[in-house]
Structures are given as C-alpha cells and as structure tokens.
N, C-alpha and C. Protein backbone atom coordinates (compact mmCIF):
# COMPACT_ATOMS: atom_id res chain seq x y z
N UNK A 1 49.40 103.99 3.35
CA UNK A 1 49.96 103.07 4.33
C UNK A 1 49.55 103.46 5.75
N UNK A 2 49.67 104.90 5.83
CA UNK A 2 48.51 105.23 7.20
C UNK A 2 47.70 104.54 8.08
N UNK A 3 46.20 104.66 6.73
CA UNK A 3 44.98 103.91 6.86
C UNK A 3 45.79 102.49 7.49
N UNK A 4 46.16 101.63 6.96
CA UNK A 4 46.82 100.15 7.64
C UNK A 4 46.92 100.08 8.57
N UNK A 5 47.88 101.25 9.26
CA UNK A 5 48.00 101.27 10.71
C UNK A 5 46.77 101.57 11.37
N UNK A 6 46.59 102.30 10.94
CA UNK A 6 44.83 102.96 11.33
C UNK A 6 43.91 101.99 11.83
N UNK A 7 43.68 101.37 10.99
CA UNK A 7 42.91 99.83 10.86
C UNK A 7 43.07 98.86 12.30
N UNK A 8 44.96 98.56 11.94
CA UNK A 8 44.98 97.88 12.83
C UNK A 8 45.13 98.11 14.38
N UNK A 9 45.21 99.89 14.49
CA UNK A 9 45.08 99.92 15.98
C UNK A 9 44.03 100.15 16.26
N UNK A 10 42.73 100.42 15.58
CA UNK A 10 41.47 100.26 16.17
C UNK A 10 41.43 98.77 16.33
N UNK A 11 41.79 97.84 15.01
CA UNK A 11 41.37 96.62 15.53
C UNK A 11 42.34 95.87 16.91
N UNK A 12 43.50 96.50 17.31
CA UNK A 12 44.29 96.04 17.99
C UNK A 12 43.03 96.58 19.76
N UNK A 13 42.93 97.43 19.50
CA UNK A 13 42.38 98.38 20.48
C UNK A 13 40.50 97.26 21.04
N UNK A 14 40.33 97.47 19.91
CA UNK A 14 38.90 96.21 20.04
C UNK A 14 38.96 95.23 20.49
N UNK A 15 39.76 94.09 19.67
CA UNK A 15 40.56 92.65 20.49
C UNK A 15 40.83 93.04 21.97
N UNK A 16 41.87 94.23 22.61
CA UNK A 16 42.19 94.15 23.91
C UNK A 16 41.29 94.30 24.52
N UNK A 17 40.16 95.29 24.33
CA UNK A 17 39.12 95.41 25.20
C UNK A 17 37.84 94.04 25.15
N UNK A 18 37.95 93.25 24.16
CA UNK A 18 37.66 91.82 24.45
C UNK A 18 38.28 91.04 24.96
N UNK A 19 39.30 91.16 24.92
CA UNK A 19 39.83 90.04 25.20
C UNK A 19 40.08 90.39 26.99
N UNK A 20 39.73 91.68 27.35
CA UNK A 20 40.01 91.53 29.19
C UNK A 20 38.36 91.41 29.46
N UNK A 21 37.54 91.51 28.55
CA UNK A 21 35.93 91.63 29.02
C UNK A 21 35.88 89.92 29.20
N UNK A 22 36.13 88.94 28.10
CA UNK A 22 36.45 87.50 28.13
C UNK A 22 36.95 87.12 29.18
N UNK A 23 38.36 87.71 29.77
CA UNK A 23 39.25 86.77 30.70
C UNK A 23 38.25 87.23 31.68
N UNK A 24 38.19 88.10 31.99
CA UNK A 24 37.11 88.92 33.23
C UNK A 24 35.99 87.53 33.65
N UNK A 25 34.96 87.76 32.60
CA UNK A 25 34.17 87.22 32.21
C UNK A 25 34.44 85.34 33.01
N UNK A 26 34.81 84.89 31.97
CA UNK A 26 35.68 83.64 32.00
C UNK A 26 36.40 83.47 33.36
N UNK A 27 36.91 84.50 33.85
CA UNK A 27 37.29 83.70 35.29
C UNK A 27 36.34 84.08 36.54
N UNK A 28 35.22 85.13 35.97
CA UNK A 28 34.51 84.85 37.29
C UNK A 28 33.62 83.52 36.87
N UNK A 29 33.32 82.87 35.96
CA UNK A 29 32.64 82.36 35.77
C UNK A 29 32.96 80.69 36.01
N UNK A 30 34.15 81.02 35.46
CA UNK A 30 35.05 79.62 35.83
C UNK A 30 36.56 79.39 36.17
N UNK A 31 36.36 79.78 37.50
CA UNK A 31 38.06 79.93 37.97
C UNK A 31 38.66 78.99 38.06
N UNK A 32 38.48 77.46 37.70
CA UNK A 32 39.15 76.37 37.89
C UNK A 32 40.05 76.28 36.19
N UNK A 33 39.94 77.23 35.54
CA UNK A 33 40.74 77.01 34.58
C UNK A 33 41.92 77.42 34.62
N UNK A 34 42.99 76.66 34.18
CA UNK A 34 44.63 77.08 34.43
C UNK A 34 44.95 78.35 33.40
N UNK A 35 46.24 78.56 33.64
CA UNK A 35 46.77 79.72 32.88
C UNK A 35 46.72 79.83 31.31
N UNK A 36 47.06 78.62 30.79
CA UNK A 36 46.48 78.45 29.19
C UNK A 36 45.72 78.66 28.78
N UNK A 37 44.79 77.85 29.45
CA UNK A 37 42.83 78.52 29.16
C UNK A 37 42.45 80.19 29.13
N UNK A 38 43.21 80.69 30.05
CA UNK A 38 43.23 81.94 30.39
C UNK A 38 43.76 82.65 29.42
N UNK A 39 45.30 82.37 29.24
CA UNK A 39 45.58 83.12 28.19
C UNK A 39 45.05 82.34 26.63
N UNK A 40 44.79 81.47 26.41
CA UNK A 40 43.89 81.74 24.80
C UNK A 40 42.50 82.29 25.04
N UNK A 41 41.92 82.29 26.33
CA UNK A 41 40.73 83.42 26.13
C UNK A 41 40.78 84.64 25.64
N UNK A 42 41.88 85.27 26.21
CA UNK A 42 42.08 86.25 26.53
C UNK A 42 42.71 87.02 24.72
N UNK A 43 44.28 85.91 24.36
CA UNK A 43 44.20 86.25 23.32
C UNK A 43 43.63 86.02 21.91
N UNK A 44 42.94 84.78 21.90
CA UNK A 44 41.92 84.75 20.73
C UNK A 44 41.23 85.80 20.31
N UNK A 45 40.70 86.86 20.57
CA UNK A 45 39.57 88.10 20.43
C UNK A 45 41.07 88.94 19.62
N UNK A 46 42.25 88.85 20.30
CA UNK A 46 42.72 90.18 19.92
C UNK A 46 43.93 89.55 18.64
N UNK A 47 44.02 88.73 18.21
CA UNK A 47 44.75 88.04 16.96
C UNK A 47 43.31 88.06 16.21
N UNK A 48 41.70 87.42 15.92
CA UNK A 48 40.90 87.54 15.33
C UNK A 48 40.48 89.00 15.36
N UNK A 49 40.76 90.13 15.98
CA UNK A 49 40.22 91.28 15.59
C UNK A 49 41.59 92.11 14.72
N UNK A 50 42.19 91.99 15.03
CA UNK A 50 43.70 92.15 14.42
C UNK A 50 43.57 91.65 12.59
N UNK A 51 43.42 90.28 12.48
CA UNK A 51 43.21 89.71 11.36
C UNK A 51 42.25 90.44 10.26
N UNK A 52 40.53 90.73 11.09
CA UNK A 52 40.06 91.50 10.53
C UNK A 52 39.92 92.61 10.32
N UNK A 53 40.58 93.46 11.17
CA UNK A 53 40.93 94.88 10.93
C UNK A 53 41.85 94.71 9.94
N UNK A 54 43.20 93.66 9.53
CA UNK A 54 43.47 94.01 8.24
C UNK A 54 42.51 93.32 6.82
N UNK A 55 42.31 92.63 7.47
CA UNK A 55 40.87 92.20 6.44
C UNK A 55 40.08 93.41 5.87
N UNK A 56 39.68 94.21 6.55
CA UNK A 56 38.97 95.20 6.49
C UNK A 56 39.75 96.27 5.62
N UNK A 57 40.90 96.47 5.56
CA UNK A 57 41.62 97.64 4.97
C UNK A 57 41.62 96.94 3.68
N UNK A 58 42.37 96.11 3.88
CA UNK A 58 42.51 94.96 1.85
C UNK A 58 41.25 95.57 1.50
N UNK A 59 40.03 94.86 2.00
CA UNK A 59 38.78 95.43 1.33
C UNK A 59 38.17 96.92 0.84
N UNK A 60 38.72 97.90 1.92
CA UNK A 60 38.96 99.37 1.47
C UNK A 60 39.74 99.20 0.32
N UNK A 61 40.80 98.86 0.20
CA UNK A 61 41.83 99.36 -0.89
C UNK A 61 41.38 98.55 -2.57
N UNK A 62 40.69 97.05 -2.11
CA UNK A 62 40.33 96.66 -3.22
C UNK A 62 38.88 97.92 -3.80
N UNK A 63 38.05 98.16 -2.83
CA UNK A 63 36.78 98.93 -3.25
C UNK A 63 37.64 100.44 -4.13
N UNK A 64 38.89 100.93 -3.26
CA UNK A 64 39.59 102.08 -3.89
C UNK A 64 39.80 101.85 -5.18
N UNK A 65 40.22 100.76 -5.49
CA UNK A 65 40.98 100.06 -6.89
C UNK A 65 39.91 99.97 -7.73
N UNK A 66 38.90 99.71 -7.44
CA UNK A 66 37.56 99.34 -8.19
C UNK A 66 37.06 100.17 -8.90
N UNK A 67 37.16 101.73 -7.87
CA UNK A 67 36.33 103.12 -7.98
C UNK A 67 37.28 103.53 -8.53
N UNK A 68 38.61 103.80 -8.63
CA UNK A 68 39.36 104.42 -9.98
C UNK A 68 39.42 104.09 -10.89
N UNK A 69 40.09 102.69 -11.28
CA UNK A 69 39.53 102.53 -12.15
C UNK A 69 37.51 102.13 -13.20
N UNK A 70 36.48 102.07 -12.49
CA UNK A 70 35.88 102.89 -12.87
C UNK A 70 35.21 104.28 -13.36
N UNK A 71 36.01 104.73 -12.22
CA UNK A 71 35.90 106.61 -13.09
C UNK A 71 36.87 106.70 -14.10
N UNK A 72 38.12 105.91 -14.22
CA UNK A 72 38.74 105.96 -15.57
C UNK A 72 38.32 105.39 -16.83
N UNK A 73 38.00 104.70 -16.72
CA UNK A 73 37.06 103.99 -17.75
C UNK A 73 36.08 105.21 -18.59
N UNK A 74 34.56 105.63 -17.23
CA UNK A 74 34.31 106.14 -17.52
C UNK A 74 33.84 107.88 -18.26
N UNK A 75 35.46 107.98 -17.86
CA UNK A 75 36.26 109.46 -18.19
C UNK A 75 36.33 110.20 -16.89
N UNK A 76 35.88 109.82 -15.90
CA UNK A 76 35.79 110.73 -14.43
C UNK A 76 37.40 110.88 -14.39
N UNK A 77 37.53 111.91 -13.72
CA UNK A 77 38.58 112.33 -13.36
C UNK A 77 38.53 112.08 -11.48
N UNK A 78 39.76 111.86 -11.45
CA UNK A 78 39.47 111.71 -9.39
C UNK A 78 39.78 113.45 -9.32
C-alpha cells in the first residue's frame, strides 16, 4: 500500500510542476483569459497525472500478480 502512495506523490508532484509551467506559460501567452481558463489549465495536468500515476501502480501490481503466480506454476519459489 506504500508503493500507491508512492506513485501518487510523484504523480501528484509531476501534475503540479505542469500544471504552474502551463498557467505560467498560458498567461504570458494569453492574458485575456479569465480565471476558469486559468484554473482548468492549470488543473488538468495535475488530475491527468494523478490518474496515471495510479494507472501506473494497478499495472505494477497486475505485472506482480502475473510474476507470482508464474513462478508458482513453474515451481519458483519467490
């Protein structure tokens, strides 16, 4: 259960640092956008990196599930 957290504060950590490189980005580029615009720039990156950082762990744990039971199968011991 660790790893989970693990996951998701790198991915929490990734999203934030996109998502201020975006707003950054985004308002020097176009400051006529209101506060909404602003904030879904800003938080889109860090709910989609969030998502896949747990995306990413499921997929660890399914590959874990895979590899034991293949070494059980094939008599491996973990």
């Amino acid at each position: 259960m660790r790893s989970f957290f693990t996951f998701i504060a790198v991915g929490l950590a990734i999203g934030v640092l996109l998502g201020i490189f975006l707003g950054l980005l985004n308002y020097h580029n176009k400051p006529e956008h209101d506060g909404f615009q602003r904030t879904v720039i800003v938080a889109l990156p860090i709910f989609a990196s969030t998502i896949l950082a747990a995306g990413a762990w499921l997929l660890t744990m399914v590959v874990r599930l895979i590899t034991a039971i293949v070494n059980k199968v094939e008599g491996h011991s973990l």
